[in-house]
Protein backbone atom coordinates (compact mmCIF):
# COMPACT_ATOMS: atom_id res chain seq x y z
CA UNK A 1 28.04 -15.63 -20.14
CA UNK A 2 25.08 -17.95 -20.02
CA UNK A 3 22.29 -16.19 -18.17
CA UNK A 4 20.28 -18.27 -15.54
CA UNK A 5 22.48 -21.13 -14.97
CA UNK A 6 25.39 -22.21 -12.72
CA UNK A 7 28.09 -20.72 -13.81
CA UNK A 8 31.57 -20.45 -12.41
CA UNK A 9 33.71 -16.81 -13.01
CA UNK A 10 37.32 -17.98 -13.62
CA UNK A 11 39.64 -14.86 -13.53
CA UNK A 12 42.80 -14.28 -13.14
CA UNK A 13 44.20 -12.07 -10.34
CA UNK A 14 46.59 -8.91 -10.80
CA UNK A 15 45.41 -7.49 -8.08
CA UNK A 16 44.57 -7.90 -4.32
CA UNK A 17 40.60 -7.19 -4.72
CA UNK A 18 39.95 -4.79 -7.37
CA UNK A 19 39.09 -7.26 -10.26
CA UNK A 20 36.15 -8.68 -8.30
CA UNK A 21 35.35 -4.95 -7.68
CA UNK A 22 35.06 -4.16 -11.57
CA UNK A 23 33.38 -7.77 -12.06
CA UNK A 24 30.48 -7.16 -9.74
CA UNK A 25 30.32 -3.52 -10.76
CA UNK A 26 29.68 -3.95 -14.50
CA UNK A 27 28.06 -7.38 -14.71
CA UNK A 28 24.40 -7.74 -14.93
CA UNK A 29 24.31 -9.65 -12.24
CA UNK A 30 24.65 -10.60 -8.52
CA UNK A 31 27.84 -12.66 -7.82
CA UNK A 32 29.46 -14.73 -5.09
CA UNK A 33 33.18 -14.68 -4.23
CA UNK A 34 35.50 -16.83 -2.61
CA UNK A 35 37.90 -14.98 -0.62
CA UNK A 36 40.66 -16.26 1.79
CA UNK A 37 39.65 -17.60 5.36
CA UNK A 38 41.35 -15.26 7.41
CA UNK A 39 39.73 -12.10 6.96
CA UNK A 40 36.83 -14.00 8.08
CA UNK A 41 38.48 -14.81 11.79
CA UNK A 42 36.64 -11.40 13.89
CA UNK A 43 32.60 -11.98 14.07
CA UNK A 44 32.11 -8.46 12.44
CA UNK A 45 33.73 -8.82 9.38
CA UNK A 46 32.32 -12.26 9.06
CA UNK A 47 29.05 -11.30 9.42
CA UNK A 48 29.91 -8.06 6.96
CA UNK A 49 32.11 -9.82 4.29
CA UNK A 50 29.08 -12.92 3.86
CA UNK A 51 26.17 -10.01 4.05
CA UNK A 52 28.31 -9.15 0.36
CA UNK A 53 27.72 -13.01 -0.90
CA UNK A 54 32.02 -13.36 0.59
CA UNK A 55 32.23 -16.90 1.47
CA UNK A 56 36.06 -17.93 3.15
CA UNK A 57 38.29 -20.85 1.61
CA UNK A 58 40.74 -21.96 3.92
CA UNK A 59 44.45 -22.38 2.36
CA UNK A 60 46.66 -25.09 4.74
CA UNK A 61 48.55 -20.88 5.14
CA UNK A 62 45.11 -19.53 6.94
CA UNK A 63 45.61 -21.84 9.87
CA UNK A 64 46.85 -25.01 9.02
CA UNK A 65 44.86 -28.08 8.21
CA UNK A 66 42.93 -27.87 11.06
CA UNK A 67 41.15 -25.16 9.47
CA UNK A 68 40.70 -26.85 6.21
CA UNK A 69 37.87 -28.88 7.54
CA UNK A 70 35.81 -25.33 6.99
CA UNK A 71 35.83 -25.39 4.07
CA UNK A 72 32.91 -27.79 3.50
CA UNK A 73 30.37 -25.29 4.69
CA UNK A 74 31.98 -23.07 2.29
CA UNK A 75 31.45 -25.81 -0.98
CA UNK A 76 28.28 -26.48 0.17
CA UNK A 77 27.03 -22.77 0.15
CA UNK A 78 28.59 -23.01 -3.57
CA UNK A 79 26.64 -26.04 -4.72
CA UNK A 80 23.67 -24.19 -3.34
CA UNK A 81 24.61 -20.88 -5.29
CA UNK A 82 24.82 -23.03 -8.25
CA UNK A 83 21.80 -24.96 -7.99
CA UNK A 84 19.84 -21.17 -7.83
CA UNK A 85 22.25 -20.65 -10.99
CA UNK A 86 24.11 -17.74 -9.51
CA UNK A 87 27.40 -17.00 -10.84
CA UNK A 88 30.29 -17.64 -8.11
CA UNK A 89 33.54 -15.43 -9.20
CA UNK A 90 37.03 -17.52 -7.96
CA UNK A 91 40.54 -16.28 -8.10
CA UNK A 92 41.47 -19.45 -10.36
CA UNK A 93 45.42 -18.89 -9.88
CA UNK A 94 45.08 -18.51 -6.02
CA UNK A 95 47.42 -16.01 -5.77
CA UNK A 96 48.17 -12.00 -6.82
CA UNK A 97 51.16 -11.22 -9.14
CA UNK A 98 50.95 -8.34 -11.14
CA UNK A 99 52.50 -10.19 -14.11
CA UNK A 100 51.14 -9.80 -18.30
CA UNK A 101 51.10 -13.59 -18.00
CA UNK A 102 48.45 -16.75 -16.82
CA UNK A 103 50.32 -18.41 -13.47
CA UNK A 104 49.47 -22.10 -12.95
CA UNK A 105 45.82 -22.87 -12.14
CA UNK A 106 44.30 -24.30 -8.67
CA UNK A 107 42.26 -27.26 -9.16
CA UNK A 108 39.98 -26.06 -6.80
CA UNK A 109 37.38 -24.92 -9.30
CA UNK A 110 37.05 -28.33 -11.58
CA UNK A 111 36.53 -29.91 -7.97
CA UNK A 112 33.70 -27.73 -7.23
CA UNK A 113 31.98 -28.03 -10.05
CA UNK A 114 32.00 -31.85 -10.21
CA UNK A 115 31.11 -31.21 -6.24
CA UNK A 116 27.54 -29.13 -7.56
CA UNK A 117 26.93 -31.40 -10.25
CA UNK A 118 27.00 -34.84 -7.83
CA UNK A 119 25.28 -32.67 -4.53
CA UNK A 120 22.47 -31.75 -6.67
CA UNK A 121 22.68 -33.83 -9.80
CA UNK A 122 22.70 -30.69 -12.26
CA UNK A 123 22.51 -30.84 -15.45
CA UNK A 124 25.51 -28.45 -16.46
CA UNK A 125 28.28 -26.05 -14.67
CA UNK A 126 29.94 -23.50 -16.89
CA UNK A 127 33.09 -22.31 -16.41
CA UNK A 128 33.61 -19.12 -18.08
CA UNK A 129 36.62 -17.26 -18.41
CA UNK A 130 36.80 -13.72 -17.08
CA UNK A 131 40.67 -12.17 -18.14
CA UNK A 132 41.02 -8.63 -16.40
CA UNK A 133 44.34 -6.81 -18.15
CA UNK A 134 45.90 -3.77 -16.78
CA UNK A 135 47.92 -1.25 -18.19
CA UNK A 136 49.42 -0.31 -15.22
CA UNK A 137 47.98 -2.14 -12.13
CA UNK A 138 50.25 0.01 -9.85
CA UNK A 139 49.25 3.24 -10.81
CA UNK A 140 45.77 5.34 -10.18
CA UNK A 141 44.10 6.52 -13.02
CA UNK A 142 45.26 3.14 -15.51
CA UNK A 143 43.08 1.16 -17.71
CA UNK A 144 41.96 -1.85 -17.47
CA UNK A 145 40.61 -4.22 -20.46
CA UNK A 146 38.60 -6.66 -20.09
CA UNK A 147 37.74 -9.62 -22.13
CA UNK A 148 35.07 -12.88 -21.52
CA UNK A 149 35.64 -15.99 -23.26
CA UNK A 150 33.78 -19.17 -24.17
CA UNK A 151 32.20 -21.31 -21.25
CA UNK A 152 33.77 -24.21 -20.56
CA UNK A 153 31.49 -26.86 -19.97
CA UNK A 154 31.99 -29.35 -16.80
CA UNK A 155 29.91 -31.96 -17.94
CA UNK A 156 32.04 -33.46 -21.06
CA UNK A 157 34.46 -34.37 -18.32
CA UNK A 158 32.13 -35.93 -15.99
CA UNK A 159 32.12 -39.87 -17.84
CA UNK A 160 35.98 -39.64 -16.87
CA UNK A 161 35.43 -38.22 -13.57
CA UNK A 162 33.61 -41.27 -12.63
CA UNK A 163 36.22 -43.66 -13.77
CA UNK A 164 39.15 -41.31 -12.71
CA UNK A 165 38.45 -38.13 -10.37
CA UNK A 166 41.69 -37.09 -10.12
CA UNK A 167 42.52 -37.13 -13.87
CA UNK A 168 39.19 -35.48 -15.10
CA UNK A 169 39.94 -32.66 -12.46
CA UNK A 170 43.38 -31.81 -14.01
CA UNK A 171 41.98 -32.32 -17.62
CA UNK A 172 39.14 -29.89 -16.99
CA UNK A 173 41.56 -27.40 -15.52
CA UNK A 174 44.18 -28.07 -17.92
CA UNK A 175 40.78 -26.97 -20.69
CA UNK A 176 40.04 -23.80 -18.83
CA UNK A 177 43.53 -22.72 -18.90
CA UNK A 178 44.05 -22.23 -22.62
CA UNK A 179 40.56 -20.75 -22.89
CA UNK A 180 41.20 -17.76 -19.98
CA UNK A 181 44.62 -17.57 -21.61
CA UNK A 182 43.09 -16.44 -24.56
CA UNK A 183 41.59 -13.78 -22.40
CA UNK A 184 45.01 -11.97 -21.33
CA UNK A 185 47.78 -10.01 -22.18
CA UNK A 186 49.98 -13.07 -22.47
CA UNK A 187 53.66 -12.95 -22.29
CA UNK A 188 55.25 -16.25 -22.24
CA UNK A 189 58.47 -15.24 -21.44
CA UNK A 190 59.26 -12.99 -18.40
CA UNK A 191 62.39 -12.13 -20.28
CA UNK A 192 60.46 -10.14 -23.08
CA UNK A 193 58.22 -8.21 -19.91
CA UNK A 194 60.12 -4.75 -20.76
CA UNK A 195 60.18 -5.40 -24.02
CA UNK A 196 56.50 -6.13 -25.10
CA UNK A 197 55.82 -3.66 -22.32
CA UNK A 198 57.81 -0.43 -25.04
CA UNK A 199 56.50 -1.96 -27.60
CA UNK A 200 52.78 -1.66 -25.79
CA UNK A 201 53.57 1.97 -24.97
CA UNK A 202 54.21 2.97 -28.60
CA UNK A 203 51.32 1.19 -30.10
CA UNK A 204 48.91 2.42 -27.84
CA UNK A 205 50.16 5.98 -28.98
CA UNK A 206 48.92 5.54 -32.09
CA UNK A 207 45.58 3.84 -30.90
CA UNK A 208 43.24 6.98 -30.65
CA UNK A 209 40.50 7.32 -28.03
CA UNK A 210 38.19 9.59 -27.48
CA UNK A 211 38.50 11.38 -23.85
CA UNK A 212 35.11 10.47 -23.33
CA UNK A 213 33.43 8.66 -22.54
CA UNK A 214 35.75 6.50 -20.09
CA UNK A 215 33.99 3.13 -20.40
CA UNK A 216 33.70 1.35 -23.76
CA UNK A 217 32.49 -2.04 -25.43
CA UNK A 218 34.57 -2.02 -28.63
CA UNK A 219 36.92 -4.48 -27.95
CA UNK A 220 40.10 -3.13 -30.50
CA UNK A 221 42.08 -1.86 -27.95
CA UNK A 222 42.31 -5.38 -26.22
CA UNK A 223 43.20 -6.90 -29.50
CA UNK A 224 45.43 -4.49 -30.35
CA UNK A 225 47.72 -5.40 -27.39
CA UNK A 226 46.71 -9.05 -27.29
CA UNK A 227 47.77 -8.99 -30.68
CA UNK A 228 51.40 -7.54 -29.78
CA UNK A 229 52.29 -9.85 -26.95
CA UNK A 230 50.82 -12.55 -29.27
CA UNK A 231 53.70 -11.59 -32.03
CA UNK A 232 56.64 -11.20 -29.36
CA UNK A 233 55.91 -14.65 -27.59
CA UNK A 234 55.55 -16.23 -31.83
CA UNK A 235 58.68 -14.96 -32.98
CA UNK A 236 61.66 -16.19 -33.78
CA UNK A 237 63.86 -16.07 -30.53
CA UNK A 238 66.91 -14.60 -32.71
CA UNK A 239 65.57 -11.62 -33.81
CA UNK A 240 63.98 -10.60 -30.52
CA UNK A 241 67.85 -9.19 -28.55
CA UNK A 242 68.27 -6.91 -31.37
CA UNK A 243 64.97 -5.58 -31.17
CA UNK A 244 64.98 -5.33 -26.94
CA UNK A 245 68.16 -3.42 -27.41
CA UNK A 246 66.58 -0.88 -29.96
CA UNK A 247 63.08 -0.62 -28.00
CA UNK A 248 65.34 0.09 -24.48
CA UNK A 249 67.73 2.71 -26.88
CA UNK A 250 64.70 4.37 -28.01
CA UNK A 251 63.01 4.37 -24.31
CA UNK A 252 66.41 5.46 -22.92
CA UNK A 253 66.43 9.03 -25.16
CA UNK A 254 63.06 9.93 -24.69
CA UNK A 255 63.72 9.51 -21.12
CA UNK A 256 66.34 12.18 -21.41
CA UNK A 257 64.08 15.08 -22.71
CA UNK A 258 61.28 13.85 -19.99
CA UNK A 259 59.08 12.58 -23.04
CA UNK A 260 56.47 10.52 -23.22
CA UNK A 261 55.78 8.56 -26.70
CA UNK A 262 52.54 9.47 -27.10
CA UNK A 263 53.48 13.29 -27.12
CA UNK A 264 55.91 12.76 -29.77
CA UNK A 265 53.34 10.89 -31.81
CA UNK A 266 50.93 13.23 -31.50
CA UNK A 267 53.29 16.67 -31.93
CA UNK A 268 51.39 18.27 -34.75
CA UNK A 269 48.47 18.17 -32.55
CA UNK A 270 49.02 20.00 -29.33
CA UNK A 271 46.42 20.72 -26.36
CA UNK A 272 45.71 24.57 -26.33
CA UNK A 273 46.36 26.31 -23.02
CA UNK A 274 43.24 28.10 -22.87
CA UNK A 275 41.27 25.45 -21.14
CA UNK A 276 43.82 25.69 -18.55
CA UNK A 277 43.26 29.14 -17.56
CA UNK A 278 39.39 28.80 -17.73
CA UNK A 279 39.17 25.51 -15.89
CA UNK A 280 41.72 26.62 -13.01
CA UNK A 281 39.31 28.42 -10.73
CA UNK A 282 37.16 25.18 -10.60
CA UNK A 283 40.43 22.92 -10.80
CA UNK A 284 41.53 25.01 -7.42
CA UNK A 285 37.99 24.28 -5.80
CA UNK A 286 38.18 21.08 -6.66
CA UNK A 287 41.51 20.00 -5.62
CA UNK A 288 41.44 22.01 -2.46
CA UNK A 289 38.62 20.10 -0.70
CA UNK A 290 39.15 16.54 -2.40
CA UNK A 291 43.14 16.25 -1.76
CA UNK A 292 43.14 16.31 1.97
CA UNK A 293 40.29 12.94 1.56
CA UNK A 294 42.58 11.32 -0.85
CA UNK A 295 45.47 11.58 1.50
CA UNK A 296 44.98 8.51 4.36
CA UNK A 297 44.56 6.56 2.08
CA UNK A 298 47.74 7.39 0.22
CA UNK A 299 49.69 7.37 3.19
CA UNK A 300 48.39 4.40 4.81
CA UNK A 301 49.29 1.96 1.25
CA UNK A 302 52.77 3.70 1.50
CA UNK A 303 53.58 3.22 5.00
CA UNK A 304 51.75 0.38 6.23
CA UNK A 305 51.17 -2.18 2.82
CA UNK A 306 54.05 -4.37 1.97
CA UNK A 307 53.43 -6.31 -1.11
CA UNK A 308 53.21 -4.57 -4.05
CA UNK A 309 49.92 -5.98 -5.42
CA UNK A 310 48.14 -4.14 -2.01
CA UNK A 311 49.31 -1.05 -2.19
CA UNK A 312 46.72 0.76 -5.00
CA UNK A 313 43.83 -1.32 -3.71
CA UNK A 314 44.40 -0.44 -0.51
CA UNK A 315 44.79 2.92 -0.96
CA UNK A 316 41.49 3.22 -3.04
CA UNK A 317 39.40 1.05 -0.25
CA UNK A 318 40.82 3.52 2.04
CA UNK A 319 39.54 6.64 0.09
CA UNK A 320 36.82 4.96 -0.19
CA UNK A 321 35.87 4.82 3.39
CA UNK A 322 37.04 8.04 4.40
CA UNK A 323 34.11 9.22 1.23
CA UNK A 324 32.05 7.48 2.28
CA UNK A 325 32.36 8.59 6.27
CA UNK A 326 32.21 11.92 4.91
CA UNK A 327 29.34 11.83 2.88
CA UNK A 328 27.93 10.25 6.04
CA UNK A 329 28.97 13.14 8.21
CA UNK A 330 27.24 15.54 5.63
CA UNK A 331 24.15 13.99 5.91
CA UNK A 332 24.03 14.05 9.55
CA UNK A 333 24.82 17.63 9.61
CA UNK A 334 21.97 18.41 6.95
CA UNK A 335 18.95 16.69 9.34
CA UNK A 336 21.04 18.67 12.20
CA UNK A 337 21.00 22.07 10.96
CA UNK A 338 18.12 22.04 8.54
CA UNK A 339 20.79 23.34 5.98
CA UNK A 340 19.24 21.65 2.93
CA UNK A 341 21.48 23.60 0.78
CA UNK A 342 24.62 21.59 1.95
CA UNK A 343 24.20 18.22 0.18
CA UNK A 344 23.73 20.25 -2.95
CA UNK A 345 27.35 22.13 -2.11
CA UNK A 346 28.96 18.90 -1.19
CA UNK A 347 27.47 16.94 -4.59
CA UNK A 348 29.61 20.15 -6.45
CA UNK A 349 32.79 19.63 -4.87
CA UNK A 350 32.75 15.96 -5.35
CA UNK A 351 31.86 16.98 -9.49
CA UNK A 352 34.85 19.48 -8.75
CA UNK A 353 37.36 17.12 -7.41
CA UNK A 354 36.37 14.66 -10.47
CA UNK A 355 36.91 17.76 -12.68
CA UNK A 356 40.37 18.08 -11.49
CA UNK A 357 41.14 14.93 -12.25
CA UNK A 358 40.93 15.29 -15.65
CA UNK A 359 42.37 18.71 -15.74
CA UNK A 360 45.92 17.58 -14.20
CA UNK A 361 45.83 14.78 -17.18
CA UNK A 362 45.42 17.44 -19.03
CA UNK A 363 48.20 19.80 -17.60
CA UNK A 364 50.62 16.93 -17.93
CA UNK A 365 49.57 16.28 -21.52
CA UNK A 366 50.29 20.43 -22.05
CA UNK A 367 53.61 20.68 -20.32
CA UNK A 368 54.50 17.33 -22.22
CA UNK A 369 54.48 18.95 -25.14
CA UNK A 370 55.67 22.19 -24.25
CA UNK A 371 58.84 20.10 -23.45
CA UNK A 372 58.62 19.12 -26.80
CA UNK A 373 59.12 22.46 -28.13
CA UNK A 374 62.25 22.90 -26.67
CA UNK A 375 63.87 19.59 -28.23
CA UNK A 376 66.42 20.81 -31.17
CA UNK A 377 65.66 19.84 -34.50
CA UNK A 378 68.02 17.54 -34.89
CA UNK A 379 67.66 15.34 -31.63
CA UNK A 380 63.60 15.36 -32.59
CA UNK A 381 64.72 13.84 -35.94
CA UNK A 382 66.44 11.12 -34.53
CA UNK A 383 64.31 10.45 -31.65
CA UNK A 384 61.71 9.81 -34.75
CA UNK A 385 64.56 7.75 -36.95
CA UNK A 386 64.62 5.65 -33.05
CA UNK A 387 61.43 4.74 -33.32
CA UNK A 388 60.79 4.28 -37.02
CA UNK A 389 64.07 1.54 -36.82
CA UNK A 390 61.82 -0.28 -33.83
CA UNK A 391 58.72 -0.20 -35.94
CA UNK A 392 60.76 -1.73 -38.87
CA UNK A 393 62.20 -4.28 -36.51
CA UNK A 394 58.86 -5.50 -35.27
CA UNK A 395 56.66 -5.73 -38.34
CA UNK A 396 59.60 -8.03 -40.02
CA UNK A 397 59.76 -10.46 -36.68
CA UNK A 398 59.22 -14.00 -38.36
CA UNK A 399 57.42 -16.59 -36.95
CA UNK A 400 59.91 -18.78 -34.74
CA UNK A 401 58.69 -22.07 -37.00
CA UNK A 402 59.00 -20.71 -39.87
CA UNK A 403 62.15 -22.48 -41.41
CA UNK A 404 61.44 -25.83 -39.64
């Protein structure tokens, strides 16, 4: 990402708000957001959500077009961000789906940075490319991958723009898309989505990763399932029913013993028990005082969230808060009772709570195999002749041009 100049953060958008979360968390650098008008409509969380550099666009869905007209205080704090080359971060596809696959793009951005370049006659705006790729946006505790790509650069479309506004917007959006695309778990079809998504499962068992430490640079495992979704959406169209069919036959029996691919991957290598026993005491302290915290905001993104894309984000914001009220409440007790001793105990049960984290992964990982035991010799054996026969199916796909 080009460092002190205007720069635009396209990404696309899984979730309700957790990718601008991770962006602002682990970039080097302060960012501005565009986020929907009407969380903006109660003075607090106006004046709350702008103190975070949150500035509202206005969709005709907000409030009709009457409120549309707001939106040019909004561009205009934009050109100004990019004239002090910040780094706005927009929602290019202007919408959440938790879909492996690049939705059409809003033209919205192109406009904007045409808008900058004209307001204050700079001499670039770079759009870069931010693609944030979940394993499992649904579920706490996933990964997430991601990848930046090549700016692209406003100002070889600016000549046309002149002549042609309207075209030079769609062609510069139409050059961004190809470039963030590049940036994602693509799969073209959402026919193959439980397909490429086996296929995913079993070649990330086989992918080894150290426990620690949790955040990496190395950018394999992205390839790695780039590089499968890549193969699936290239392939000829033919092959691909008989391979869905063995993936889902192969999914299906594992299934049936309660198995996970990974454990049967990794059988000759099974987690001992005894960090079980000597963890527990500290698992116990752990989970006891950090469960009850965690459970608002559970209950709240089951019982109150309707769309599916809310309901983890909401539930984390929610622990959030009710951490962050506590830790609060702490504090306030400490200056109260002169117990200086207490942050220190609270700081240990928040370690404790993150230790049992790790320790129920690690429980499930043990009873996984100890399940694993119990499979009979000969229904391991062709649970393993299952897979081998997808394996063989994939790595002989042929590319869908190849005879033309």
């Amino acid at each position: 990402m080009p460092r002190d100049k205007p720069v635009f953060l396209a990404s696309n958008h899984p979730t309700a708000f957790i990718e601008p979360c991770l962006m602002a968390c682990f970039l080097d650098r302060p960012l501005f957001f565009l986020v929907r008008g009407n969380l903006f409509q109660k003075k607090i969380f106006d004046t709350l959500l702008r103190s975070l550099n949150m500035l509202p666009i206005y969709r005709r869905k907000d409030g009709g077009y009457s409120k549309l007209k707001n939106n040019y205080e909004t561009f205009q704090s934009v050109f100004g961000a990019l004239h002090d080359n910040r780094t706005v971060m927009i929602l290019i596809e202007g919408s959440t789906i938790q879909v492996k696959r690049l939705r059409p793009l809003k033209k919205g951005t192109a406009r904007m940075a045409f808008g900058a370049i004209e307001a204050y006659d700079l001499e670039e705006v770079y759009i870069v490319p931010g693609g944030v790729n979940f394993t499992y946006a649904e579920r706490p505790r996933s990964e997430v991958m991601i990848e930046i790509g090549e700016p692209v650069k406003a100002k070889d479309y600016l000549e046309d723009y002149v002549h042609n506004a309207n075209k030079a917007i769609m062609d510069l959006t139409n050059a961004v898309r190809p470039a963030l695309e590049d940036c994602l778990v693509h799969v073209e079809n959402p026919e193959h989505d439980e397909l490429v998504e086996g296929l995913l499962q079993m070649h990330r068992s086989t992918f080894v990763e150290p426990r620690f430490p949790i955040f990496s640079i190395d950018p394999a495992r992205f390839e790695m399932e780039k590089g499968v979704a890549e193969k699936v959406n290239a392939s000829d169209p033919a092959a691909l029913p008989e391979l869905r069919e063995a993936v889902a036959d192969y999914m299906e029996h594992l299934g049936q013993f309660g198995l996970e691919d990974r454990t049967l991957m990794q059988r000759k290598q099974p987690p001992s028990a005894w960090p079980l026993w000597l963890g527990f005491p500290i698992f116990l302290l752990g989970y006891a005082f950090n469960k009850p915290l965690t459970l608002p905001g559970k209950h709240i993104s089951e019982t109150r969230v309707k769309t599916h894309e809310f309901i983890m984000p909401v539930r984390w914001a929610v622990s959030l808060g009710v951490y962050l009220v506590t830790t609060i409440a702490v504090v306030v007790a400490t200056l109260a009772t002169q117990w200086q001793w207490l942050p220190l105990v609270y700081a240990g049960l928040l370690l404790s709570g993150h230790f049992a984290l790790y320790y129920l992964e690690y429980r499930d990982e043990y009873r996984q195999h100890q399940r694993l035991k119990i499979v009979p010799e000969k229904q391991l054996e062709a649970l393993l002749q299952r897979r081998a026969q997808v394996m063989e199916l994939y790595n002989n796909l042929r590319p869908k041009y190849e005879n033309a």
